[in-house]
C-alpha atoms as a PDB file:
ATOM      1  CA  UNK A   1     101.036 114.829  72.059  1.00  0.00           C
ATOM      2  CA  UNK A   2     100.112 116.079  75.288  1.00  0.00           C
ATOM      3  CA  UNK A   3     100.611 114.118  78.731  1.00  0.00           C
ATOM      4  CA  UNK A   4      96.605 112.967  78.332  1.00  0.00           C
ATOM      5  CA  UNK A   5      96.969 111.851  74.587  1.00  0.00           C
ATOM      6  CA  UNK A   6      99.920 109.999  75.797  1.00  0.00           C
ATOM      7  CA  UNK A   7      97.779 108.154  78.871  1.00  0.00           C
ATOM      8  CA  UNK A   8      94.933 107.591  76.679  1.00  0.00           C
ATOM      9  CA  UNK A   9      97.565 105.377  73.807  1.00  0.00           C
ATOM     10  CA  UNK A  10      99.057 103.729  76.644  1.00  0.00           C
ATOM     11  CA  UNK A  11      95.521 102.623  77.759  1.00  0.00           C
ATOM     12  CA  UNK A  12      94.512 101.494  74.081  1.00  0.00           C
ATOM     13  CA  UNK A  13      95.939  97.844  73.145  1.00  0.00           C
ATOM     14  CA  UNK A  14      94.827  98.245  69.241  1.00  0.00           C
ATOM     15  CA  UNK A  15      96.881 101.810  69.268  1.00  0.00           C
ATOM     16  CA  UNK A  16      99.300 100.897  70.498  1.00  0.00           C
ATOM     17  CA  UNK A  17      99.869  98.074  68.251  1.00  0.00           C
ATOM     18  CA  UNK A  18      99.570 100.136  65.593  1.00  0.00           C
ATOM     19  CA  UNK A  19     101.586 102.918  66.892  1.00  0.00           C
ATOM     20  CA  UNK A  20     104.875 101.188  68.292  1.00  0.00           C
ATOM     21  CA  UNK A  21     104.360  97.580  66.686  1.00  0.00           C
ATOM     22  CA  UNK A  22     106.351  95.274  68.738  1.00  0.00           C
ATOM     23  CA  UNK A  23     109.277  97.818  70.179  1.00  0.00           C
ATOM     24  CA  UNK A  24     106.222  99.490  72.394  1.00  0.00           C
ATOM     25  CA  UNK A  25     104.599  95.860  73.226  1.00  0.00           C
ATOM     26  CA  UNK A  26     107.969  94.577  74.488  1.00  0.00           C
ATOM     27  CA  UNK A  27     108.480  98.060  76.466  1.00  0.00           C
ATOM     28  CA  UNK A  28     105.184  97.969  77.839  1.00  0.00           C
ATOM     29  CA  UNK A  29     105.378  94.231  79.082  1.00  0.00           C
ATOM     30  CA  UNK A  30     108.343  94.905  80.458  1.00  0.00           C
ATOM     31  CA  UNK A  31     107.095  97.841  82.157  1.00  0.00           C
ATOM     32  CA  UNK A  32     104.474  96.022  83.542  1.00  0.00           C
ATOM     33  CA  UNK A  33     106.059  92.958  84.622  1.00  0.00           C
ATOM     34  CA  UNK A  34     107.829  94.755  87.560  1.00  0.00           C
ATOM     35  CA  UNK A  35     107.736  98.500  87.381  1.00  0.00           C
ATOM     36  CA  UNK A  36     105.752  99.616  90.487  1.00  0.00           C
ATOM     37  CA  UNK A  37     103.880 102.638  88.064  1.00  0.00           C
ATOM     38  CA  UNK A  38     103.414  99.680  85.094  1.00  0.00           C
ATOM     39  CA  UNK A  39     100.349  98.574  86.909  1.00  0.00           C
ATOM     40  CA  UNK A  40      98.224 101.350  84.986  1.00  0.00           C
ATOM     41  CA  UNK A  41      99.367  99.694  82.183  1.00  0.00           C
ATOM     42  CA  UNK A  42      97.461  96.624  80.226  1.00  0.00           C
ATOM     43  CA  UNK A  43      98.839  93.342  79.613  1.00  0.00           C
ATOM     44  CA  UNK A  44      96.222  90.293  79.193  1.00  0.00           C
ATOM     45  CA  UNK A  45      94.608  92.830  76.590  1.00  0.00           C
ATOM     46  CA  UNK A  46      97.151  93.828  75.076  1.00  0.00           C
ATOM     47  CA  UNK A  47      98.634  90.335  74.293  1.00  0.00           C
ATOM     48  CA  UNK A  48      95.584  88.713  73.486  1.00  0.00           C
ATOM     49  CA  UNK A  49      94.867  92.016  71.122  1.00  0.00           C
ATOM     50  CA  UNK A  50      98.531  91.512  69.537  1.00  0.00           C
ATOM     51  CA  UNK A  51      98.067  87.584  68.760  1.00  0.00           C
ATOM     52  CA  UNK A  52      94.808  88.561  67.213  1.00  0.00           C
ATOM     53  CA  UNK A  53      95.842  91.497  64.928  1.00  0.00           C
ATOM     54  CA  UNK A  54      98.765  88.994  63.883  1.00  0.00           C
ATOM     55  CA  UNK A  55      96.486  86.396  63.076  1.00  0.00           C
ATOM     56  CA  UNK A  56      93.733  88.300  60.842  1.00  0.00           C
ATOM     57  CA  UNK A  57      96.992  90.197  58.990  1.00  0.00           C
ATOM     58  CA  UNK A  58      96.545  93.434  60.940  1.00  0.00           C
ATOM     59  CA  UNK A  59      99.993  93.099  62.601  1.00  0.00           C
ATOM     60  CA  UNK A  60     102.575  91.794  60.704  1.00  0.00           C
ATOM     61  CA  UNK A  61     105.178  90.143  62.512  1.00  0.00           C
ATOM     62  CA  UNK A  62     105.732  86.217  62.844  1.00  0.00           C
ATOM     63  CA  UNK A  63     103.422  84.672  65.995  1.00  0.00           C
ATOM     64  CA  UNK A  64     106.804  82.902  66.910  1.00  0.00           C
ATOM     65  CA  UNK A  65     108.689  86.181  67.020  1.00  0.00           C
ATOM     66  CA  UNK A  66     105.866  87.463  69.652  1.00  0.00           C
ATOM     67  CA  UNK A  67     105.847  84.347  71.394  1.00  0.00           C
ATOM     68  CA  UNK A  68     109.927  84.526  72.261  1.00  0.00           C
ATOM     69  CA  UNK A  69     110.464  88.173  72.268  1.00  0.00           C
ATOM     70  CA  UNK A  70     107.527  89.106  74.982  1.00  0.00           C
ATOM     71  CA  UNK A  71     108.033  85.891  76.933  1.00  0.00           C
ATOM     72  CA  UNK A  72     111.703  87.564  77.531  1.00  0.00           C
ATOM     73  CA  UNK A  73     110.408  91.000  78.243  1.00  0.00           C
ATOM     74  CA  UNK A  74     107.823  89.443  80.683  1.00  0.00           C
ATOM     75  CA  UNK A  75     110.920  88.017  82.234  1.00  0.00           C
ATOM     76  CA  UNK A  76     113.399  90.759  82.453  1.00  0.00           C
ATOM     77  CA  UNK A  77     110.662  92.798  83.656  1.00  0.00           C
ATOM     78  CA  UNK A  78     109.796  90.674  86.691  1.00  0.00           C
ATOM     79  CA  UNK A  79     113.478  90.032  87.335  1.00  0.00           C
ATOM     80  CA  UNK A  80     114.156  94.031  87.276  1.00  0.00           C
ATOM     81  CA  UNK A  81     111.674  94.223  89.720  1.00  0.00           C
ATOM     82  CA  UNK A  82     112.915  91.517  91.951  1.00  0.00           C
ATOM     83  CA  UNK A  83     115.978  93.219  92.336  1.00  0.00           C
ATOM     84  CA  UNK A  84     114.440  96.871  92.646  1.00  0.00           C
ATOM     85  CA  UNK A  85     112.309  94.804  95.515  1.00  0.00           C
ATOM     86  CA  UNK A  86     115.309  93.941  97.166  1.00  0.00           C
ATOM     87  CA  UNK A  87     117.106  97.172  96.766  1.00  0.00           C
ATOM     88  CA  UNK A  88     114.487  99.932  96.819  1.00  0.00           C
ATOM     89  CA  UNK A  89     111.120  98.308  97.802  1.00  0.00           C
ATOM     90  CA  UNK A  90     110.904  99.253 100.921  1.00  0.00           C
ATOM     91  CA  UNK A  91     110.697 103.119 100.501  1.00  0.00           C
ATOM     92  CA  UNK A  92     107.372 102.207  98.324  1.00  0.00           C
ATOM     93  CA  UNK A  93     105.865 101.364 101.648  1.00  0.00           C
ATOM     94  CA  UNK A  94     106.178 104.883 102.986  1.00  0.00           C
ATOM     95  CA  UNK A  95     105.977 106.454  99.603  1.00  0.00           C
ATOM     96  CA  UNK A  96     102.931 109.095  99.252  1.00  0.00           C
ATOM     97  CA  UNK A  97     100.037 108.161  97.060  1.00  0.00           C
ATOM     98  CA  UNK A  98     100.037 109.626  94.100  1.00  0.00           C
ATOM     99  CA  UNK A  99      98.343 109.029  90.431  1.00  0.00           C
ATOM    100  CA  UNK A 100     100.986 106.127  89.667  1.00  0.00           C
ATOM    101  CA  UNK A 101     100.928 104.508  93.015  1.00  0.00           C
ATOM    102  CA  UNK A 102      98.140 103.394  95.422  1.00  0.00           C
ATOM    103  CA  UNK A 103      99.091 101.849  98.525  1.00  0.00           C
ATOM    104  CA  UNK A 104      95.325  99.719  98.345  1.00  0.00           C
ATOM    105  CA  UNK A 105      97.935  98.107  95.281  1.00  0.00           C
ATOM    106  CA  UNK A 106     100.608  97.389  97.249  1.00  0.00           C
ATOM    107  CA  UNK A 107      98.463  95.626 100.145  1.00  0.00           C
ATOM    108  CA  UNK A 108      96.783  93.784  98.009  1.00  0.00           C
ATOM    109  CA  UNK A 109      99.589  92.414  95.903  1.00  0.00           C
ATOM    110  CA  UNK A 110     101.490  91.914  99.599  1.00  0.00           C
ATOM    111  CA  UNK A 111      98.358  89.272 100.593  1.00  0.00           C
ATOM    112  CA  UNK A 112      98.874  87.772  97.340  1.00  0.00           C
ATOM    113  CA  UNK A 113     102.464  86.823  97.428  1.00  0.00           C
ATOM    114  CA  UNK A 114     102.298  86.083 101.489  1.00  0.00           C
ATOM    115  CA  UNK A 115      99.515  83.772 100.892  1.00  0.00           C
ATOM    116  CA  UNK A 116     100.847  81.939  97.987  1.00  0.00           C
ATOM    117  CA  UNK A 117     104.428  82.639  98.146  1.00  0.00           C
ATOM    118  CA  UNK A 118     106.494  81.492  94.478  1.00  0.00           C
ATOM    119  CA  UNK A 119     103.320  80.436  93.450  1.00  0.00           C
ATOM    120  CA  UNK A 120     102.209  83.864  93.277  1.00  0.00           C
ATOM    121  CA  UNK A 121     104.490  84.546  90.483  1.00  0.00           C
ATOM    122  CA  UNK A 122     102.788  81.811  88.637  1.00  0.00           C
ATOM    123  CA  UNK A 123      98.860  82.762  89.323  1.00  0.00           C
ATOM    124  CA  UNK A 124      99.575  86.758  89.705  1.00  0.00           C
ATOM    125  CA  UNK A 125     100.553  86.986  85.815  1.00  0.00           C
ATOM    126  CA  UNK A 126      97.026  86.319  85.294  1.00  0.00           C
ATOM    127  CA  UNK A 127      96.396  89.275  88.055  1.00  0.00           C
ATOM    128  CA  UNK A 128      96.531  93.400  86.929  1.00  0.00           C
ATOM    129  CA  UNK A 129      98.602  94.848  90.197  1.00  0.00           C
ATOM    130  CA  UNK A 130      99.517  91.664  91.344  1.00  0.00           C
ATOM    131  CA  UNK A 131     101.566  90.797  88.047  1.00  0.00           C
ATOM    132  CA  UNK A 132     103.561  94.108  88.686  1.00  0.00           C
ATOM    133  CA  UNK A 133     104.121  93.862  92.605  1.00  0.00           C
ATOM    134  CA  UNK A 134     104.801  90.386  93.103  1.00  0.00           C
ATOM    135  CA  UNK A 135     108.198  90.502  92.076  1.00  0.00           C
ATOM    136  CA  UNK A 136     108.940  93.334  93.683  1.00  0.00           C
ATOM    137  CA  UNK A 137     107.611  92.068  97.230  1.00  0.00           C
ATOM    138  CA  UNK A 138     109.700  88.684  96.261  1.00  0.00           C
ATOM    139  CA  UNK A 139     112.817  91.075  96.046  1.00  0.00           C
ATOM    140  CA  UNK A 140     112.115  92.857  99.589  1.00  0.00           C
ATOM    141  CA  UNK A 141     111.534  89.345 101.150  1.00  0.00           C
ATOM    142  CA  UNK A 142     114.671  88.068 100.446  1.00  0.00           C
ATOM    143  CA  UNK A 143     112.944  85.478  98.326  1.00  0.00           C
ATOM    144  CA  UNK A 144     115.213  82.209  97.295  1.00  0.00           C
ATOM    145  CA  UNK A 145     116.667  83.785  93.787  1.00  0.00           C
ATOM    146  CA  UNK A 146     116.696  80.409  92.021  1.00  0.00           C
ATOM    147  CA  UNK A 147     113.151  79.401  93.018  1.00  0.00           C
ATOM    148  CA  UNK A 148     112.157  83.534  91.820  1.00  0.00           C
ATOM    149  CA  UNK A 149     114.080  82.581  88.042  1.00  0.00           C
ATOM    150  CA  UNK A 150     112.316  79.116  87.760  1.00  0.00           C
ATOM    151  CA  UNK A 151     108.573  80.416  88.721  1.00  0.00           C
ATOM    152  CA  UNK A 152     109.674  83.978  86.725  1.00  0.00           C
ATOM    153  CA  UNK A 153     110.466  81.812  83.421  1.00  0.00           C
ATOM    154  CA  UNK A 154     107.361  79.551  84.014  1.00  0.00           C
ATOM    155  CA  UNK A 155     104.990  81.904  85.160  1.00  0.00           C
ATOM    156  CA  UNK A 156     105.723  84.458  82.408  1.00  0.00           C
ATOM    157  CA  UNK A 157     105.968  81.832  79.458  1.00  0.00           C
ATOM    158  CA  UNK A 158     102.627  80.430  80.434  1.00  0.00           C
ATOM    159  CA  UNK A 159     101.144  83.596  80.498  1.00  0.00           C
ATOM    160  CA  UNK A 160     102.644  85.388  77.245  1.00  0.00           C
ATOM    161  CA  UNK A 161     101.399  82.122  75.682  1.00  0.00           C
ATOM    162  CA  UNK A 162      98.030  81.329  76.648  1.00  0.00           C
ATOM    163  CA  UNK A 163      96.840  85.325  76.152  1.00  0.00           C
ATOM    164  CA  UNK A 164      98.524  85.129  73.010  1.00  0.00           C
ATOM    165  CA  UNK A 165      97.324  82.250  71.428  1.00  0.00           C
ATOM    166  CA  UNK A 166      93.918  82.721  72.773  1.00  0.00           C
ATOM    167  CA  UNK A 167      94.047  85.869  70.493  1.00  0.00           C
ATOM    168  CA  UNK A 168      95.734  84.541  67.262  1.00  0.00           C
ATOM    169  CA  UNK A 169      93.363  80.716  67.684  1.00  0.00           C
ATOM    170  CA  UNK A 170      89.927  83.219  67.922  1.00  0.00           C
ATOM    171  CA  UNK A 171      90.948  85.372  65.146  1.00  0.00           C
ATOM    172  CA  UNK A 172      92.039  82.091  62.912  1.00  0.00           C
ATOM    173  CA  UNK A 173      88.915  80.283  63.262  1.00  0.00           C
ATOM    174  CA  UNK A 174      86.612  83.287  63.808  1.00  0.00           C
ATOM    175  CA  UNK A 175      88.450  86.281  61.670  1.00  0.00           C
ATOM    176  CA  UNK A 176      85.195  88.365  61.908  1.00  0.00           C
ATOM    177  CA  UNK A 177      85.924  88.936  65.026  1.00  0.00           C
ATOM    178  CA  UNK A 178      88.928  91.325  64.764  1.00  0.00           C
ATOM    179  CA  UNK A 179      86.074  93.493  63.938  1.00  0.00           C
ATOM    180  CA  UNK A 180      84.425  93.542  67.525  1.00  0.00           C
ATOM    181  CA  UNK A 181      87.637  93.996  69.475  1.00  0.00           C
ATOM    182  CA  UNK A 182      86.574  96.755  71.769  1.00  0.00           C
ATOM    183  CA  UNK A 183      83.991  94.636  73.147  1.00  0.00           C
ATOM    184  CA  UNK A 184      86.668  91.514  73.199  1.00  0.00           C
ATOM    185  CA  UNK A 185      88.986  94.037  75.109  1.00  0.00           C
ATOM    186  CA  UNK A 186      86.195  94.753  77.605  1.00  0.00           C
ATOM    187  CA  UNK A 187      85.348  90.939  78.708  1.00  0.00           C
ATOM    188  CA  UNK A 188      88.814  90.476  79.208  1.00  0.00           C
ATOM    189  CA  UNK A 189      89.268  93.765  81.441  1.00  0.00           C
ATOM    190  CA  UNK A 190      86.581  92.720  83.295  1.00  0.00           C
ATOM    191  CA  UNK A 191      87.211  88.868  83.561  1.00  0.00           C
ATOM    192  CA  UNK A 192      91.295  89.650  85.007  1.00  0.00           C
ATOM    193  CA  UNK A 193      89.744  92.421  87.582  1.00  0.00           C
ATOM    194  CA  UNK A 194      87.189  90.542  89.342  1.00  0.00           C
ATOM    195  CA  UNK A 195      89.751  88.078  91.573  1.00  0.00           C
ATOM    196  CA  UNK A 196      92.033  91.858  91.915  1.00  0.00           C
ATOM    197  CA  UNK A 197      89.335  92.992  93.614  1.00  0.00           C
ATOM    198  CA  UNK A 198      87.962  89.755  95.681  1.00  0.00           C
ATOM    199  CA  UNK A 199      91.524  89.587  96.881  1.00  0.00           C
ATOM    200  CA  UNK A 200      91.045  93.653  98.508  1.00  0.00           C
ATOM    201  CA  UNK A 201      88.093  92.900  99.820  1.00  0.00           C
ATOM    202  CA  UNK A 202      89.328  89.532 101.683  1.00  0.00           C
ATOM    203  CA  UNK A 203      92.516  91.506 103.002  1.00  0.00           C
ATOM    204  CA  UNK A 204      90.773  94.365 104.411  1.00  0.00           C
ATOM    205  CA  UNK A 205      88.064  92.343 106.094  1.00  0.00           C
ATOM    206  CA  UNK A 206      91.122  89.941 107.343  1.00  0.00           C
ATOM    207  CA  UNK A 207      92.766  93.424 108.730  1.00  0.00           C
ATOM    208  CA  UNK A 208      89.860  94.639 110.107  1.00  0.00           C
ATOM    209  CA  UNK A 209      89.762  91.614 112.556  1.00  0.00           C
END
């Protein structure tokens, strides 16, 4: 597989599924949960995907297994990046743009956590970017380390279980609709961006004061 074929899976919640069954989802939640490049990688989709393929019988592996198992990758993710935060983080603040980092992430995230402090490790799971920096920013701030486990364990349980079982609930009352995922995939994209980007806007107009 070239580099692009390899992008393109990564991108695809269904293939990947399919591809790496729950080994890849746990990687990729971990990933995302606190590796500064894991932002280009999707979450809400592709746990709400996961709990609905498990559902309708298109991924077989026990909804309680899913529920545990990504609840501690979505932890150990955020905690790795808590303590690359409070080891490393600060080079990402002079570190180049490239494909796998934006800085635009970075300040945005930043607002986020500043604004909302542990809170922000509740409410940012729900957040593409913001779920991936937070913890890191949390780790360059010094942030109080029990406070960061209890909101990490509560913030990433809520959200591994509400994207979940909003997938496996749909596609047990409504199994037809396994069969219009893409579109499924889409709202969700769409629905998670929308505060990402009202929260750029806001901190560039605030900096532009």
């Amino acid at each position: 597989m070239s580099i692009s074929d390899i992008y393109h899976l990564l991108r695809d919640p269904e293939q990947i599924i399919q591809t790496g069954g729950l080994i890849l989802i746990l990687l990729i939640i971990f990933t995302e949960n606190g590796v500064f490049f894991g932002c280009l990688l999707p979450g809400d989709t592709l746990l709400f995907t996961a709990g609905l393929l498990c559902s309708t019988g298109h991924f077989e592996v026990s909804i309680y297994l899913l529920l545990v198992s990504i609840s501690a990758a979505a932890f150990l993710g955020s905690s790795f990046g808590y303590y690359f935060g409070k080891r490393a983080g600060r080079t990402l603040l002079n570190r180049k743009e490239n494909f796998f980092y934006k800085r635009k992430y970075m300040d945005s995230a930043q607002a986020f956590f500043e604004r909302h402090g542990g809170f922000a490790l509740i409410m940012g799971r729900f957040l593409p970017i913001i779920r991936t920096f937070a913890p890191i920013f949390a780790g360059m701030t010094n942030f109080d380390y029990p406070k960061f486990v209890y909101y990490n364990i509560l913030g990433g349980t809520i959200w591994v279980f509400l994207m979940l079982l909003a997938g496996y609930f749909l596609g047990l009352f409504i199994p037809e609709s396994a069969a219009y995922i893409e579109y499924l995939i889409l709202g969700i994209v769409i629905i998670t961006w929308i505060p990402v980007i009202i929260t750029y806007f806001k901190e560039r107009k605030r900096l532009q004061k």
